[in-house]
C-alpha atoms as a PDB file:
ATOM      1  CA  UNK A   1     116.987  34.492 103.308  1.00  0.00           C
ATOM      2  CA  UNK A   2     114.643  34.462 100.255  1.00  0.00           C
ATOM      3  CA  UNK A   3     116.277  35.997  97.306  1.00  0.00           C
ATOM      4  CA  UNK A   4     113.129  37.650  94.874  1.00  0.00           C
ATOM      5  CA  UNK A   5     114.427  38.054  91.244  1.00  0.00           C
ATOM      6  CA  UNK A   6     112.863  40.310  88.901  1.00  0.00           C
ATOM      7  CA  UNK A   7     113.975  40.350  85.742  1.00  0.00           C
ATOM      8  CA  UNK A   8     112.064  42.552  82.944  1.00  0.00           C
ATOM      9  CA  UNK A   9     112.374  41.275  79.633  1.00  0.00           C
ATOM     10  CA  UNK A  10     112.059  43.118  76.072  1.00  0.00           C
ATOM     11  CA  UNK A  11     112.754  41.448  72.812  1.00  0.00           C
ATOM     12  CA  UNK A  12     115.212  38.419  74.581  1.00  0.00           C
ATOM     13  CA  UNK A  13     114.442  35.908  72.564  1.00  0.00           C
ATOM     14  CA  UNK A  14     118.179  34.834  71.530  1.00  0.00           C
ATOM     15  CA  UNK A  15     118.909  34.892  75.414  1.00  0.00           C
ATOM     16  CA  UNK A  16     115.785  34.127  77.903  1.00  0.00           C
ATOM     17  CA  UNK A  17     116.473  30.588  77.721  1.00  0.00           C
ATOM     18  CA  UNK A  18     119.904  30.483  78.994  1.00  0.00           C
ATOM     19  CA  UNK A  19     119.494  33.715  81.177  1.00  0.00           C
ATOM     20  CA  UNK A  20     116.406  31.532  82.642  1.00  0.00           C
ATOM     21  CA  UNK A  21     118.275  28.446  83.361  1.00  0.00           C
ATOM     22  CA  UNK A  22     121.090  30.633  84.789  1.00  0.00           C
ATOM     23  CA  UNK A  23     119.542  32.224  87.396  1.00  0.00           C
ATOM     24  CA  UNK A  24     117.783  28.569  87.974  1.00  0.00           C
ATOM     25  CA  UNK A  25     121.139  27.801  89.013  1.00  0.00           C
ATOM     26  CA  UNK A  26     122.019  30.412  90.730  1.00  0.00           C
ATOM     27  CA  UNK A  27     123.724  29.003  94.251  1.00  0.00           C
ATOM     28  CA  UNK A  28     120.903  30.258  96.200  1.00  0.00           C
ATOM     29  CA  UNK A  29     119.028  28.048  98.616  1.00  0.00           C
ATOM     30  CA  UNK A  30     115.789  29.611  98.499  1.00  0.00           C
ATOM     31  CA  UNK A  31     114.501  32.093  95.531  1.00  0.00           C
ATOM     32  CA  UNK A  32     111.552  33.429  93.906  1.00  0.00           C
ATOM     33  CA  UNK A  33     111.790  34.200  89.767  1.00  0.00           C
ATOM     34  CA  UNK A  34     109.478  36.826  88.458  1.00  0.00           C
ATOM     35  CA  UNK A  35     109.339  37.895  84.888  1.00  0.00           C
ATOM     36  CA  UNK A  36     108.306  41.038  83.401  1.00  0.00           C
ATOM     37  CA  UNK A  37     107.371  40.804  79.255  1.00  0.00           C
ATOM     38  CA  UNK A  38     107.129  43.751  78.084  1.00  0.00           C
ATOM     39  CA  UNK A  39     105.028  43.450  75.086  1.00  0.00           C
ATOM     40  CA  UNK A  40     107.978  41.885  73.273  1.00  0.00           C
ATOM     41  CA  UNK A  41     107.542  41.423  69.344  1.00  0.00           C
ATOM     42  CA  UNK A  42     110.090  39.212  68.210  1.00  0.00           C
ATOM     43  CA  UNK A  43     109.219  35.754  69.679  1.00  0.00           C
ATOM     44  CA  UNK A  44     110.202  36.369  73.289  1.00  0.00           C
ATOM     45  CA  UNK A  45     106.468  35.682  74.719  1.00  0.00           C
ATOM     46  CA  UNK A  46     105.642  32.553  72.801  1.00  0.00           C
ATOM     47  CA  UNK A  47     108.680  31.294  74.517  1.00  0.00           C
ATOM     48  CA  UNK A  48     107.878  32.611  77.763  1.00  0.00           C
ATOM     49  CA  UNK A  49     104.239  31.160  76.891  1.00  0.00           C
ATOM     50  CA  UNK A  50     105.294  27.564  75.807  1.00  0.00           C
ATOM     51  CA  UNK A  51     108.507  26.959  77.654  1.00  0.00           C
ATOM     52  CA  UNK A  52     109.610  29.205  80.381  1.00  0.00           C
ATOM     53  CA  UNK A  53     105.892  29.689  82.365  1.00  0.00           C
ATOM     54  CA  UNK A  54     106.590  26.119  84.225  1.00  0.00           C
ATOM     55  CA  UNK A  55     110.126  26.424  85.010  1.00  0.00           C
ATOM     56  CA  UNK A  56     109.666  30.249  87.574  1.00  0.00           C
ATOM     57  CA  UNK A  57     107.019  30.999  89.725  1.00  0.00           C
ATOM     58  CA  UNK A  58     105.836  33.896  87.561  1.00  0.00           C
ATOM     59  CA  UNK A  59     105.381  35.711  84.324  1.00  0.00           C
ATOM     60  CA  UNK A  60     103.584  38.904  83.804  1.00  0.00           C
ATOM     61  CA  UNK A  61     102.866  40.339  80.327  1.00  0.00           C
ATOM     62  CA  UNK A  62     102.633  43.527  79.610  1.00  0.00           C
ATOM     63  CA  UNK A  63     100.199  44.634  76.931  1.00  0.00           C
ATOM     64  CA  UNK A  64     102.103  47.657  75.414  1.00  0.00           C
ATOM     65  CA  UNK A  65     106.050  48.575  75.597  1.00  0.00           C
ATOM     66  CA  UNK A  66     105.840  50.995  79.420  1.00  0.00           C
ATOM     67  CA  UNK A  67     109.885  50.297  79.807  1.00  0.00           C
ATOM     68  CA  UNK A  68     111.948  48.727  81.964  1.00  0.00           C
ATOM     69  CA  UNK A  69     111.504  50.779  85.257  1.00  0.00           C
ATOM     70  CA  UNK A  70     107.536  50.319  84.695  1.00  0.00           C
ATOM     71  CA  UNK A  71     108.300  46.080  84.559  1.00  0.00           C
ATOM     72  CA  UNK A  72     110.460  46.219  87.505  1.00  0.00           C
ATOM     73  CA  UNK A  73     107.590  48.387  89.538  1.00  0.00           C
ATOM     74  CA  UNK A  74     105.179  45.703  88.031  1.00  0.00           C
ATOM     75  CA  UNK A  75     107.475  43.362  89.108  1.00  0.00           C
ATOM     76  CA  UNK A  76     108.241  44.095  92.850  1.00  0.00           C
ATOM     77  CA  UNK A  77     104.229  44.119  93.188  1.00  0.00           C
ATOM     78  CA  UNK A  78     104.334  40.200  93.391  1.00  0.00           C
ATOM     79  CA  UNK A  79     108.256  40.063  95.032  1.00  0.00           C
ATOM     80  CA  UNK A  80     107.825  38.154  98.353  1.00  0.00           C
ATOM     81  CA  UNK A  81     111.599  37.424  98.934  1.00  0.00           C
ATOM     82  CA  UNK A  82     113.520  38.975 101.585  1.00  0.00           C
ATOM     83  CA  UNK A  83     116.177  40.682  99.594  1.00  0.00           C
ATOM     84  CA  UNK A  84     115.096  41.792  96.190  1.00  0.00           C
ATOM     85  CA  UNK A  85     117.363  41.926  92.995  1.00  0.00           C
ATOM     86  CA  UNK A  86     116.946  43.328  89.358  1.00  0.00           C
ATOM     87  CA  UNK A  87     118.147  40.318  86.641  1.00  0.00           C
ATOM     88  CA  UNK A  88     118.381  41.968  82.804  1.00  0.00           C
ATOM     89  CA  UNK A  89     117.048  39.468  80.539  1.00  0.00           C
ATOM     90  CA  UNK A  90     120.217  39.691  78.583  1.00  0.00           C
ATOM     91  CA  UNK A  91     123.551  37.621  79.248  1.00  0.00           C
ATOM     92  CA  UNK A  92     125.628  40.885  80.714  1.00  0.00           C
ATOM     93  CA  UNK A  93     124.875  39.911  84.778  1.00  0.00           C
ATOM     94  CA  UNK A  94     126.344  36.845  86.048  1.00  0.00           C
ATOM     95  CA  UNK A  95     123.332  34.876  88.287  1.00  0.00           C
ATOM     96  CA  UNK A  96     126.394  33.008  89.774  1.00  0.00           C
ATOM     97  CA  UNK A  97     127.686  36.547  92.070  1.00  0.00           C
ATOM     98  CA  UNK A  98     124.210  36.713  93.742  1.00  0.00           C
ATOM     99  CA  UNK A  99     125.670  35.714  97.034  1.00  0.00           C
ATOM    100  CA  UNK A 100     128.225  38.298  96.425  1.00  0.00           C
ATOM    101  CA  UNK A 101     125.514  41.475  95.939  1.00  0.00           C
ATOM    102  CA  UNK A 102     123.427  39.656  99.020  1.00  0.00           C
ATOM    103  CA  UNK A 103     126.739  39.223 101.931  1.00  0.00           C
ATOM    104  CA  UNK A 104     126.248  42.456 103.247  1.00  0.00           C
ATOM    105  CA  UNK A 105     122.686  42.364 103.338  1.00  0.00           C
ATOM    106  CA  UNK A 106     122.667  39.044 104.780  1.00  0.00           C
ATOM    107  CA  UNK A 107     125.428  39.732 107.902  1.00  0.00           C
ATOM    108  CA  UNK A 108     122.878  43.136 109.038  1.00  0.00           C
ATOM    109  CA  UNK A 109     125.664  45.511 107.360  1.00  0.00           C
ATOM    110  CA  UNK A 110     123.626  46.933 104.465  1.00  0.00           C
ATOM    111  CA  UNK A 111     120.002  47.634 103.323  1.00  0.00           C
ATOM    112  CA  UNK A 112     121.199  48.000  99.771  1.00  0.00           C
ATOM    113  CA  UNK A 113     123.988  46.850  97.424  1.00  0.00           C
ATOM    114  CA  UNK A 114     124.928  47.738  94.245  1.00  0.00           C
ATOM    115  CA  UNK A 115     126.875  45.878  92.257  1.00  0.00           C
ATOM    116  CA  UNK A 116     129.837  47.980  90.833  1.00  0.00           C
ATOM    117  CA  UNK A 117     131.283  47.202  87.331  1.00  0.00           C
ATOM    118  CA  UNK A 118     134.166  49.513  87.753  1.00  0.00           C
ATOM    119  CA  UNK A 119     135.338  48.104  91.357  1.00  0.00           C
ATOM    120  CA  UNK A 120     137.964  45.893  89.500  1.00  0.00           C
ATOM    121  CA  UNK A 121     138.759  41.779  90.598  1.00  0.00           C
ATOM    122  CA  UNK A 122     136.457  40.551  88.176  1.00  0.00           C
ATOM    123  CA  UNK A 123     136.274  40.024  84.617  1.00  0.00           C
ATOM    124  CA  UNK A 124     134.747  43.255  82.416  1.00  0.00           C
ATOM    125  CA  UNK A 125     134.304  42.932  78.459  1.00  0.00           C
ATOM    126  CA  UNK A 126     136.174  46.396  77.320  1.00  0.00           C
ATOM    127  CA  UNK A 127     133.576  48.109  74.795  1.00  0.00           C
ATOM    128  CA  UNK A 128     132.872  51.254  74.574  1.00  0.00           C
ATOM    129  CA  UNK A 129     134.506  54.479  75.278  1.00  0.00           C
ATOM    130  CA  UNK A 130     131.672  57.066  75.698  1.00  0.00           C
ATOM    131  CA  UNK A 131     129.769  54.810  77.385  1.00  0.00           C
ATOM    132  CA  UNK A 132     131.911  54.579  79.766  1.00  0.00           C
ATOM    133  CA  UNK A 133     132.860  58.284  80.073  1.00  0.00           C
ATOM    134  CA  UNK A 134     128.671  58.598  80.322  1.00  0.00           C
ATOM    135  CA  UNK A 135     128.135  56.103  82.984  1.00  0.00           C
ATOM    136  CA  UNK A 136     131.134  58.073  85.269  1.00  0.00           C
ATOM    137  CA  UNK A 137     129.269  61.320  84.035  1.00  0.00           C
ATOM    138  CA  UNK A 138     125.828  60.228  85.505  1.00  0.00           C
ATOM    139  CA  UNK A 139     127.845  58.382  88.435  1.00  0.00           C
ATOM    140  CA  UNK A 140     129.544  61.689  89.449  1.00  0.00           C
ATOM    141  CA  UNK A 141     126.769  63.905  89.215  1.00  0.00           C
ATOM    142  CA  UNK A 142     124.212  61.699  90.877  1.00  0.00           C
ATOM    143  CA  UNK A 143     126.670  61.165  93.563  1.00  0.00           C
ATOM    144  CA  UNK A 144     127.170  65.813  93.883  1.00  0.00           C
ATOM    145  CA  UNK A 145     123.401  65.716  95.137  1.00  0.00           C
ATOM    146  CA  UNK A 146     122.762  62.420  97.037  1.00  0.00           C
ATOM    147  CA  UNK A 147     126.153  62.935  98.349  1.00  0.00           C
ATOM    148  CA  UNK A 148     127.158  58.888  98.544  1.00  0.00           C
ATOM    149  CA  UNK A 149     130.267  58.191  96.684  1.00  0.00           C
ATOM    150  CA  UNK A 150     129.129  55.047  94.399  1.00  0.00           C
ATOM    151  CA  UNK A 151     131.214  54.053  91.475  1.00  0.00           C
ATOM    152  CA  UNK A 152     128.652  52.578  89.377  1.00  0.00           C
ATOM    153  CA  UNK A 153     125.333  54.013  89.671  1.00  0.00           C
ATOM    154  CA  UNK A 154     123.649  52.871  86.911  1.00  0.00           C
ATOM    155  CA  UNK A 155     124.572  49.250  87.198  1.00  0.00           C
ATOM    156  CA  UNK A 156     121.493  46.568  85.929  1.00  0.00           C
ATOM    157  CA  UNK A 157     122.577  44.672  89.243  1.00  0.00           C
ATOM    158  CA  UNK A 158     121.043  46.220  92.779  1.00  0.00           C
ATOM    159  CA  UNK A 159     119.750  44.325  95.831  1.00  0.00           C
ATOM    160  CA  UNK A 160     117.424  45.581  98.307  1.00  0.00           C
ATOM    161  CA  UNK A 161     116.001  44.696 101.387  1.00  0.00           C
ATOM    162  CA  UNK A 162     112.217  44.380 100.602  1.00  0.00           C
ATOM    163  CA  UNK A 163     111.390  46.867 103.069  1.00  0.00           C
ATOM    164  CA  UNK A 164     113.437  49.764 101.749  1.00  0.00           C
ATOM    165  CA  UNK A 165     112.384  49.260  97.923  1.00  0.00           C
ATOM    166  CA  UNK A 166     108.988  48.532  98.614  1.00  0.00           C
ATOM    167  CA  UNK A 167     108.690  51.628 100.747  1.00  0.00           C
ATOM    168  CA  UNK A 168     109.644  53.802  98.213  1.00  0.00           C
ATOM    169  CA  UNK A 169     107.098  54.966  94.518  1.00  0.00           C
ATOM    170  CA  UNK A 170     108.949  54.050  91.397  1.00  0.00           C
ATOM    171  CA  UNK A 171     107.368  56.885  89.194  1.00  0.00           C
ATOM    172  CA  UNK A 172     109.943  56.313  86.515  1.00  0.00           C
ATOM    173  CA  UNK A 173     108.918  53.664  83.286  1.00  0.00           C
ATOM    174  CA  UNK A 174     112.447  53.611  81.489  1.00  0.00           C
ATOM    175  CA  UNK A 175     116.026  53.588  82.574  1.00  0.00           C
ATOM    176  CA  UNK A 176     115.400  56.666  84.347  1.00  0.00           C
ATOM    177  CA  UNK A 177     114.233  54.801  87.245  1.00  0.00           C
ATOM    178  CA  UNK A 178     117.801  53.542  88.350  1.00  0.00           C
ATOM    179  CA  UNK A 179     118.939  57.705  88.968  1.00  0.00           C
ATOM    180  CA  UNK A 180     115.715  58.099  90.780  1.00  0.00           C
ATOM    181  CA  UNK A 181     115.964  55.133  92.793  1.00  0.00           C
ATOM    182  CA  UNK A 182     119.450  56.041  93.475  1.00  0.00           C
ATOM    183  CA  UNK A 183     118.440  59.769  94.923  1.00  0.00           C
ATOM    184  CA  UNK A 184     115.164  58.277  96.715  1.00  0.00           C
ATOM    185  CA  UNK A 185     117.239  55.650  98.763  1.00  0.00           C
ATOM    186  CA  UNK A 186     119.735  58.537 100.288  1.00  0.00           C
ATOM    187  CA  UNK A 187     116.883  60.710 101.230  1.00  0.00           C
ATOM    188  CA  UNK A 188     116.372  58.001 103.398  1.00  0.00           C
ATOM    189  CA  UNK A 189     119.690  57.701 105.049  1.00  0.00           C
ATOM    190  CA  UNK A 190     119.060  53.785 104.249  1.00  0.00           C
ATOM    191  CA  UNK A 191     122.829  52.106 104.408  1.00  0.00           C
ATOM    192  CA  UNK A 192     124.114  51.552 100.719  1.00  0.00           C
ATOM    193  CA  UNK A 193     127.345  49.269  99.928  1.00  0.00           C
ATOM    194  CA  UNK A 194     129.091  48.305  96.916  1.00  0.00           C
ATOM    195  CA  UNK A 195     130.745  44.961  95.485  1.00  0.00           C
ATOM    196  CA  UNK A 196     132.537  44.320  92.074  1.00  0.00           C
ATOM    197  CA  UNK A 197     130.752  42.239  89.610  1.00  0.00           C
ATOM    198  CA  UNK A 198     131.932  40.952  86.265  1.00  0.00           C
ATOM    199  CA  UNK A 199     130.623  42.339  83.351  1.00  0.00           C
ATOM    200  CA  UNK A 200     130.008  40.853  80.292  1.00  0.00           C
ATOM    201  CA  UNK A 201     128.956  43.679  77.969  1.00  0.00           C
ATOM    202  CA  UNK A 202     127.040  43.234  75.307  1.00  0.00           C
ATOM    203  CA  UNK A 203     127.231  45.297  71.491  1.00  0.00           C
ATOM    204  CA  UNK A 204     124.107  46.981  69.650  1.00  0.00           C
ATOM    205  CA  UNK A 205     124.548  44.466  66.758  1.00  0.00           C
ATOM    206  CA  UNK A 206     123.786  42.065  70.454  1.00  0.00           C
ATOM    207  CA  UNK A 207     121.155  43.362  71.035  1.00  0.00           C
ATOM    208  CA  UNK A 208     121.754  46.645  73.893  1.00  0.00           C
ATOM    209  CA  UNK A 209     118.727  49.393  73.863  1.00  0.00           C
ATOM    210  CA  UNK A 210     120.237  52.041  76.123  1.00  0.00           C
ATOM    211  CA  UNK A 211     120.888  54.828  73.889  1.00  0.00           C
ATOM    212  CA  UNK A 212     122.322  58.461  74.363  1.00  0.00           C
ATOM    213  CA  UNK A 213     118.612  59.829  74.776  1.00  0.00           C
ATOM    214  CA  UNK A 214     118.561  57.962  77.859  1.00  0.00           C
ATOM    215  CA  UNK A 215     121.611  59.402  78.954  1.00  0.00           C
ATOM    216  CA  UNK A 216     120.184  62.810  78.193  1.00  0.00           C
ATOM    217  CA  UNK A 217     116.707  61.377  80.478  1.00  0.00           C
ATOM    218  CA  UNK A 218     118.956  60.197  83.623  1.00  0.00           C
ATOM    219  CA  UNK A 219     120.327  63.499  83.926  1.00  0.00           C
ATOM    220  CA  UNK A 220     117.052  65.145  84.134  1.00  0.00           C
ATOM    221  CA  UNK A 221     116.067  62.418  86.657  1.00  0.00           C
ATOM    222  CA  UNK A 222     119.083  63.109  88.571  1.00  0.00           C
ATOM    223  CA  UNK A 223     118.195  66.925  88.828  1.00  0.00           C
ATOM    224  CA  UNK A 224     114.401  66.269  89.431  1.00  0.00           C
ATOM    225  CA  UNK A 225     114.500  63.802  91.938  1.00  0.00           C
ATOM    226  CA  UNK A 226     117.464  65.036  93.900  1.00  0.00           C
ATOM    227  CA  UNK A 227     116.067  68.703  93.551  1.00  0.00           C
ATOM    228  CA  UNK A 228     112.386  69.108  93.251  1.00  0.00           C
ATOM    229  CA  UNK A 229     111.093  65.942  95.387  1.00  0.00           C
END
């Protein structure tokens, strides 16, 4: 199967080459690299521009900062793969455990997989507390109105048959867009596994953007998408 990778990129310049050359590697036969800039300001584009444009099949620019659910929509536009999978431009995801997050895809047992953090058997980077308290916050909650019992639903790493995700409108531009992707799928009874992934966290002083007002946003999305649509 064709494996699409989207991977929208903002302000990456210390990591889009080796996040680049790792997914290049990835141990997947047949894939399809697609990269979102979106309207990054610290160097990331002149590298995209003057290195990176030859090595995947494509790179679309963004001309102002929309977020990272509005590059992954832009994104999936041009996906052509089979199974479809979200890369962060960062170093946290491991390109190396795609054929991991595509198994049950690939043996007809799932039309989406998330990759769990919190599954245990793989190597996680302990950082912080609250975050973590958040992210099982958001999990639980989500999982009270879509009524699926995920571990990890805001992981950076989710596959998807290119049927079910391009079936369903992304209205979300930020990280909101993982909740309401999340509370679209089980409206549509589409089958949903989990795998553990290793997680290699990454600090503010790194480089991370998600902040508590985001945390604040996926609840809304969680209420609004689950409730009102």
């Amino acid at each position: 199967m064709k494996l699409s990778i989207i991977i929208p990129c903002y302000n990456e310049k210390a990591t889009i080459r080796e996040i680049v050359q790792a997914v290049r590697a990835a141990p997947v036969a047949e894939k399809e690299i697609i990269i979102v800039d979106d309207c990054s300001t610290d160097g990331t584009r002149e590298i995209l521009r003057s290195e990176i444009v030859p090595l995947v099949d494509r790179v679309i620019f963004h001309e102002t900062n929309a977020g990272k659910g509005a590059a992954f929509r832009n994104g999936l536009k041009e996906a052509t793969g089979d199974i479809i999978i979200v890369q962060d431009a960062d170093l946290e995801y491991d390109p190396r455990e795609y054929p991991i997050i595509m198994e049950p895809i690939i043996q007809g047992k799932a039309d989406v997989v998330y990759g769990s953090r919190f599954m245990g058997g793989h190597p996680h980077r302990v950082l912080f507390f609250w975050h973590y308290v958040g992210n099982k916050f958001l999990t639980l909650l989500s999982n009270m109105f879509t009524d699926l019992n995920l571990t990890d639903m805001e992981t950076g790493y989710k596959a998807f048959r290119r049927e079910i995700i391009k079936a369903l409108t992304i209205e979300e531009n930020r990280f909101g867009f993982e909740p309401e992707i999340t509370a679209k799928l089980a409206k549509t009874g589409c089958r949903v596994y989990e795998v553990g992934i290793s997680y290699h966290g990454r600090s503010y002083a790194e480089g991370k953007k998600i902040g508590w007002r985001d945390g604040f946003h996926a609840i809304y999305c969680i209420l609004k998408y689950n409730l009102l649509r």
